[in-house]
PDB file of N, CA and C in Angstrom:
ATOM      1  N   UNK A   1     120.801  -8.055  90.695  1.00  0.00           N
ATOM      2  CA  UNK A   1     121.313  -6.702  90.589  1.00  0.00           C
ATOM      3  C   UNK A   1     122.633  -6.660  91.356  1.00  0.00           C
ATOM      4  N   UNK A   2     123.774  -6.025  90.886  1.00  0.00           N
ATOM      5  CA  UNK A   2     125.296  -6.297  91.287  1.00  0.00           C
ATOM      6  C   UNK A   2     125.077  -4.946  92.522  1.00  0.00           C
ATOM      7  N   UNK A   3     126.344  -5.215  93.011  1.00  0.00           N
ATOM      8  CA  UNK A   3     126.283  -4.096  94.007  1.00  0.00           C
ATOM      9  C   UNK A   3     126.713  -2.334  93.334  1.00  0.00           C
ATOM     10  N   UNK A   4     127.286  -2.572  92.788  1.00  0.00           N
ATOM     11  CA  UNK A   4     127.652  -1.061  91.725  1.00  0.00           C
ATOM     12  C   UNK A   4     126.281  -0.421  91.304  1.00  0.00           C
ATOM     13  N   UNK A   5     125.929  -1.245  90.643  1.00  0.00           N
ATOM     14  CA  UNK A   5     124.147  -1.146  89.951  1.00  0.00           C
ATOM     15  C   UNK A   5     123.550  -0.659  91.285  1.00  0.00           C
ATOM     16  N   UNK A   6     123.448  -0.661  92.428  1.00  0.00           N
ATOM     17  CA  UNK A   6     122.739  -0.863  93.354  1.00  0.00           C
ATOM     18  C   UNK A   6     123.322   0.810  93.705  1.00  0.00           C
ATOM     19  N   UNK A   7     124.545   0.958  94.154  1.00  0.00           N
ATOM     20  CA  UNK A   7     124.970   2.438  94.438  1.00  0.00           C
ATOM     21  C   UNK A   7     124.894   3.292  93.620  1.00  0.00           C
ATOM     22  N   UNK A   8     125.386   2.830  92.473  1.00  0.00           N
ATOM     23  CA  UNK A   8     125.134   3.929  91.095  1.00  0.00           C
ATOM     24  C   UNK A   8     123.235   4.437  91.358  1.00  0.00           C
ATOM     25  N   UNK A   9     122.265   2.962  91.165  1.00  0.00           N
ATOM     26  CA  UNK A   9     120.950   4.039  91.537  1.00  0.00           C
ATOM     27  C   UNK A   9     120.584   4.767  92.425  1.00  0.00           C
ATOM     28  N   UNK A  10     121.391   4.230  93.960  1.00  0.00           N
ATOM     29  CA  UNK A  10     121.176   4.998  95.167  1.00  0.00           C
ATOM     30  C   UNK A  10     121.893   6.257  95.092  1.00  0.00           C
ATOM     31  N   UNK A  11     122.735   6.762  94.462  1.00  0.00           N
ATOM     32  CA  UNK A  11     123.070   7.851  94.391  1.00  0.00           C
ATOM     33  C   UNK A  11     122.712   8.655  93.144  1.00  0.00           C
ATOM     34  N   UNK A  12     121.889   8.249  92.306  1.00  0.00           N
ATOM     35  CA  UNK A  12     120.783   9.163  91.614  1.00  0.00           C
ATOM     36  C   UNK A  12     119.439   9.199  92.300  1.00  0.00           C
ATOM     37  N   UNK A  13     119.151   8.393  93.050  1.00  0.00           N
ATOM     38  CA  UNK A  13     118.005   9.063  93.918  1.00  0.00           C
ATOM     39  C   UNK A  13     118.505   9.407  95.045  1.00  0.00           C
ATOM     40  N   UNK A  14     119.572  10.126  94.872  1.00  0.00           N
ATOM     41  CA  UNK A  14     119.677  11.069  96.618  1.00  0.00           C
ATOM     42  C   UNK A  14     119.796  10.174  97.896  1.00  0.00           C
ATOM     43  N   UNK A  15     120.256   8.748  97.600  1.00  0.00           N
ATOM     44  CA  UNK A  15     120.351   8.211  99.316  1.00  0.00           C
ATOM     45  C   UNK A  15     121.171   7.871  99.467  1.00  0.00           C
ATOM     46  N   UNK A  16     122.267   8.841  99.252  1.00  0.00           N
ATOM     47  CA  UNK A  16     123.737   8.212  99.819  1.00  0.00           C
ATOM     48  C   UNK A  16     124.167   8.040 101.539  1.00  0.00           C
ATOM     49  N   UNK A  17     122.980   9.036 101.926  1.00  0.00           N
ATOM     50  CA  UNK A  17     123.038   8.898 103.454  1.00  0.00           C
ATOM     51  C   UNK A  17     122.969   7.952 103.769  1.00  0.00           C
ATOM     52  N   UNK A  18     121.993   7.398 103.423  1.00  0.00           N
ATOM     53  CA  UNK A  18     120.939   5.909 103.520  1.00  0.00           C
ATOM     54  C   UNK A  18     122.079   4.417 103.119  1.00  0.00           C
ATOM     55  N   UNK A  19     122.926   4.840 102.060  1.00  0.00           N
ATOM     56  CA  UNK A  19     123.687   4.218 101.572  1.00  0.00           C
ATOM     57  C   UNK A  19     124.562   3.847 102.363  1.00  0.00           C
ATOM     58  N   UNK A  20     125.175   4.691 102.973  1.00  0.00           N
ATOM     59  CA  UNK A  20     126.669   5.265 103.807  1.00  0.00           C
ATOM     60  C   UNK A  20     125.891   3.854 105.122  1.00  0.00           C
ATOM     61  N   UNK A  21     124.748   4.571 106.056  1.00  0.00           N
ATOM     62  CA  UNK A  21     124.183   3.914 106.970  1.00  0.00           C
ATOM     63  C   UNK A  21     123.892   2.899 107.217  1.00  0.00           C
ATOM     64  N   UNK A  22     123.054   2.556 106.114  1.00  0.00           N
ATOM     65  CA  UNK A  22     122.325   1.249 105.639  1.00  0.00           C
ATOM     66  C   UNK A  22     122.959   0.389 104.485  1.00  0.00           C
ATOM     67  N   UNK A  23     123.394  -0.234 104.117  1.00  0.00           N
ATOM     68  CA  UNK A  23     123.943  -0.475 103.022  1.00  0.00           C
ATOM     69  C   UNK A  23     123.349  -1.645 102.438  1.00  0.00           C
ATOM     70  N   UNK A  24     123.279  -2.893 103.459  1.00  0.00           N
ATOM     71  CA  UNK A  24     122.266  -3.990 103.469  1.00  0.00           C
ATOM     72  C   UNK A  24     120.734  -3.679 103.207  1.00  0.00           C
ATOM     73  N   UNK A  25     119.735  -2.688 103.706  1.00  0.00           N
ATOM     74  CA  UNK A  25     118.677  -2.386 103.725  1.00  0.00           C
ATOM     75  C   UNK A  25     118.267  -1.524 102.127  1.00  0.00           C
ATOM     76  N   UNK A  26     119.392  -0.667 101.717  1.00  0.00           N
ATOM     77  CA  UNK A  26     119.331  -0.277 100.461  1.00  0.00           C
ATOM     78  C   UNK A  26     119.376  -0.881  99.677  1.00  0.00           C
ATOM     79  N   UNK A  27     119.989  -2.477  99.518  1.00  0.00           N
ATOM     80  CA  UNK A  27     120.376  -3.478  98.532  1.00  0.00           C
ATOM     81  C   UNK A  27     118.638  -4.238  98.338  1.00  0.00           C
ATOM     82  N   UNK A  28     118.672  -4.449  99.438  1.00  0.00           N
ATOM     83  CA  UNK A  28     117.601  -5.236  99.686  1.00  0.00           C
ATOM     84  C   UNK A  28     116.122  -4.717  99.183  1.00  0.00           C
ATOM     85  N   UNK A  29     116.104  -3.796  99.108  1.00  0.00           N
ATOM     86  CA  UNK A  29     115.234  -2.334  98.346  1.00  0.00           C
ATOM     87  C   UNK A  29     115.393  -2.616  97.331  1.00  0.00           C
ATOM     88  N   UNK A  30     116.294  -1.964  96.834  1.00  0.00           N
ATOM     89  CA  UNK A  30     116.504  -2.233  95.517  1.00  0.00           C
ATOM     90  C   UNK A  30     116.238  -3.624  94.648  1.00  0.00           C
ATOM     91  N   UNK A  31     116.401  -4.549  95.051  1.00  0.00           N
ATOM     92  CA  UNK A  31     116.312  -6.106  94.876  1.00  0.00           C
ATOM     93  C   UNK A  31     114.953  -6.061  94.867  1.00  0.00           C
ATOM     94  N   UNK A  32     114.421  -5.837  95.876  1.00  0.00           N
ATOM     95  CA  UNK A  32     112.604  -5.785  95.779  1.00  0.00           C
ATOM     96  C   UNK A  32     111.926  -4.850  94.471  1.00  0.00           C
ATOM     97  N   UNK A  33     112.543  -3.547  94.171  1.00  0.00           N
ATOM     98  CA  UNK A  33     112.130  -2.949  93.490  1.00  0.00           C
ATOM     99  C   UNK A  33     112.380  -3.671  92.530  1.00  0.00           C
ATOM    100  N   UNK A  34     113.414  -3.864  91.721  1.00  0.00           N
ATOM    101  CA  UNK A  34     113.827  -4.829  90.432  1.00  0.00           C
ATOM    102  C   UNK A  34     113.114  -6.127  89.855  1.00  0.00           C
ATOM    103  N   UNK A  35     112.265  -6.740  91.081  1.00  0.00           N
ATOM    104  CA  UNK A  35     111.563  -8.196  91.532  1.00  0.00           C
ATOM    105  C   UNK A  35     110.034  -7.474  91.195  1.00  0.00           C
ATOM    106  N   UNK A  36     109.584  -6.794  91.711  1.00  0.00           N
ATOM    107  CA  UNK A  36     108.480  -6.064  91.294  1.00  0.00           C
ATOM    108  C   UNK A  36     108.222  -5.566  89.754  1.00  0.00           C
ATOM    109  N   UNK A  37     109.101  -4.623  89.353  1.00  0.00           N
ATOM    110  CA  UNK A  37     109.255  -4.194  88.357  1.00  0.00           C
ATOM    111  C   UNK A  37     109.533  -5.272  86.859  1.00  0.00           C
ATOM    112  N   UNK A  38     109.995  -6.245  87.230  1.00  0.00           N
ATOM    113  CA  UNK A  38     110.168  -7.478  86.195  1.00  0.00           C
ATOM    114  C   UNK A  38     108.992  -8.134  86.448  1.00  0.00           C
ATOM    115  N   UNK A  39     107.842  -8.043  86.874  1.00  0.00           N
ATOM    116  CA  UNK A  39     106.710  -8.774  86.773  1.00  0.00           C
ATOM    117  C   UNK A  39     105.257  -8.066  86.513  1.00  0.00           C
ATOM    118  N   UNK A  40     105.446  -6.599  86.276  1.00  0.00           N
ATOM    119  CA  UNK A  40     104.710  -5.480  85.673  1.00  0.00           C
ATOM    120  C   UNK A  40     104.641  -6.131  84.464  1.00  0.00           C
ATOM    121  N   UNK A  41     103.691  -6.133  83.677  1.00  0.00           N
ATOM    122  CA  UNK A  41     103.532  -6.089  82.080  1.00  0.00           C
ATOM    123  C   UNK A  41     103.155  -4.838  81.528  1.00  0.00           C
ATOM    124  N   UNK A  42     104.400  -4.791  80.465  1.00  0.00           N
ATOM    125  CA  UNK A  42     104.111  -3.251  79.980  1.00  0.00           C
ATOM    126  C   UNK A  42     102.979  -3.482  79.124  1.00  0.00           C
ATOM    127  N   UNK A  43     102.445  -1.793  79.106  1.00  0.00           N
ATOM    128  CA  UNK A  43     101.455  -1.774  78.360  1.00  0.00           C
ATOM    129  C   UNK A  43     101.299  -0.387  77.219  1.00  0.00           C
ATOM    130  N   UNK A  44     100.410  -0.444  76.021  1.00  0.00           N
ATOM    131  CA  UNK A  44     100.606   0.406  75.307  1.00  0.00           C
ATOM    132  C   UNK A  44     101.077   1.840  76.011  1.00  0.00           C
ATOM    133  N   UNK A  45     102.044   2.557  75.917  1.00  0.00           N
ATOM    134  CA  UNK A  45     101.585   3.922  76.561  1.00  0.00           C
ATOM    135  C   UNK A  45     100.757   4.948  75.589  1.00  0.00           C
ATOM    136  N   UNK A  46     100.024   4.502  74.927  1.00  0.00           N
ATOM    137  CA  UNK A  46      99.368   5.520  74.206  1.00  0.00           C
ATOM    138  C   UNK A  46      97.856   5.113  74.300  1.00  0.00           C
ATOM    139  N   UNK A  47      97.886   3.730  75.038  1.00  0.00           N
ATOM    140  CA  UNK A  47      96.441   3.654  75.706  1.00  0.00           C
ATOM    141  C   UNK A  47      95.876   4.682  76.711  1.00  0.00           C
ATOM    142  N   UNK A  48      94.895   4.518  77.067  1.00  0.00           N
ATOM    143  CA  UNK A  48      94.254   5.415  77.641  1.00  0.00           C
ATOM    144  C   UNK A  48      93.507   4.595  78.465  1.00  0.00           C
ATOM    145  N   UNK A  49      93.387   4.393  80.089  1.00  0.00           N
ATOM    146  CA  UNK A  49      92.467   3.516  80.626  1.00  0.00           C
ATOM    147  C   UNK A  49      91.392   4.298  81.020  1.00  0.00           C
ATOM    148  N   UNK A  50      90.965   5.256  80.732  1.00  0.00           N
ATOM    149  CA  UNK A  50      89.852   6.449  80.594  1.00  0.00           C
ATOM    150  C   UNK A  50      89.761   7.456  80.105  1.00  0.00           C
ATOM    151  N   UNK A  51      89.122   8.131  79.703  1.00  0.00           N
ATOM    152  CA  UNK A  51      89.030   9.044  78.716  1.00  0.00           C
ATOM    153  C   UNK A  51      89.625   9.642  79.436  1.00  0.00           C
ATOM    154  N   UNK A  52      90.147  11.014  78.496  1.00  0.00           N
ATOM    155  CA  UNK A  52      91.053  11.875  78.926  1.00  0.00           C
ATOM    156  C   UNK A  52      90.536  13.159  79.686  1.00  0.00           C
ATOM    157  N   UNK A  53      90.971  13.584  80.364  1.00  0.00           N
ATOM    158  CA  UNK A  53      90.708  14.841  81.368  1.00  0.00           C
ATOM    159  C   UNK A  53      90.786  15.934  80.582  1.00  0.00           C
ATOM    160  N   UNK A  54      89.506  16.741  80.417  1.00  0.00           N
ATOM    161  CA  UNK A  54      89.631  17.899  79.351  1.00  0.00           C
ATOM    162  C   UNK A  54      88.403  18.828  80.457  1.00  0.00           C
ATOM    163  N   UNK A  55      89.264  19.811  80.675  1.00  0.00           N
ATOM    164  CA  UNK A  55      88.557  21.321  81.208  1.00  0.00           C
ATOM    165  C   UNK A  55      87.419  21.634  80.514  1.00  0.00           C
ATOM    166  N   UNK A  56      86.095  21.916  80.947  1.00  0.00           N
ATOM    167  CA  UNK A  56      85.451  22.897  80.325  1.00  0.00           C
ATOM    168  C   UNK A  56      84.226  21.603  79.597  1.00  0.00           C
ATOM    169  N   UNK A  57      84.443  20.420  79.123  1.00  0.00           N
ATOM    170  CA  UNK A  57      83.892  19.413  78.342  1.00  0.00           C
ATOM    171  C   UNK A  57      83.301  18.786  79.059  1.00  0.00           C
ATOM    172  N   UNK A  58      82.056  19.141  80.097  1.00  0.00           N
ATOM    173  CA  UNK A  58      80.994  18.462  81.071  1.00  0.00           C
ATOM    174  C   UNK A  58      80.167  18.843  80.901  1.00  0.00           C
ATOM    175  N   UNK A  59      79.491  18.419  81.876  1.00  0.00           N
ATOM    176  CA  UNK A  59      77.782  18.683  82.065  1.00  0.00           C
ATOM    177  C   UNK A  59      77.685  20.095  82.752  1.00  0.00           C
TER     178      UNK A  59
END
């Protein structure tokens, strides 16, 4: 992940403070998040891993 990529997301989630302060620690975040997120396997989103939550339809 380039460093632009890295500020451009930190300043859609609101941490430019964090940015300004930290700059190394935000990268490094980010890098982890990206490392995580590339080793998720997507999955149907129209699966359902339990039935669905419906009001009123119990015992």
């Amino acid at each position: 992940m380039n460093k632009e990529t890295i500020e451009m997301l930190a300043r859609r989630a609101g941490l430019q403070k964090a940015l300004a302060e930290f700059p190394d620690d935000v990268a490094a975040a980010a890098r982890q998040a990206d490392d995580v997120a590339s080793k998720i396997k997507p999955v149907d989103p129209r699966a359902e891993p339990w039935p669905p939550m419906q009001a009123g339809k119990g015992q």
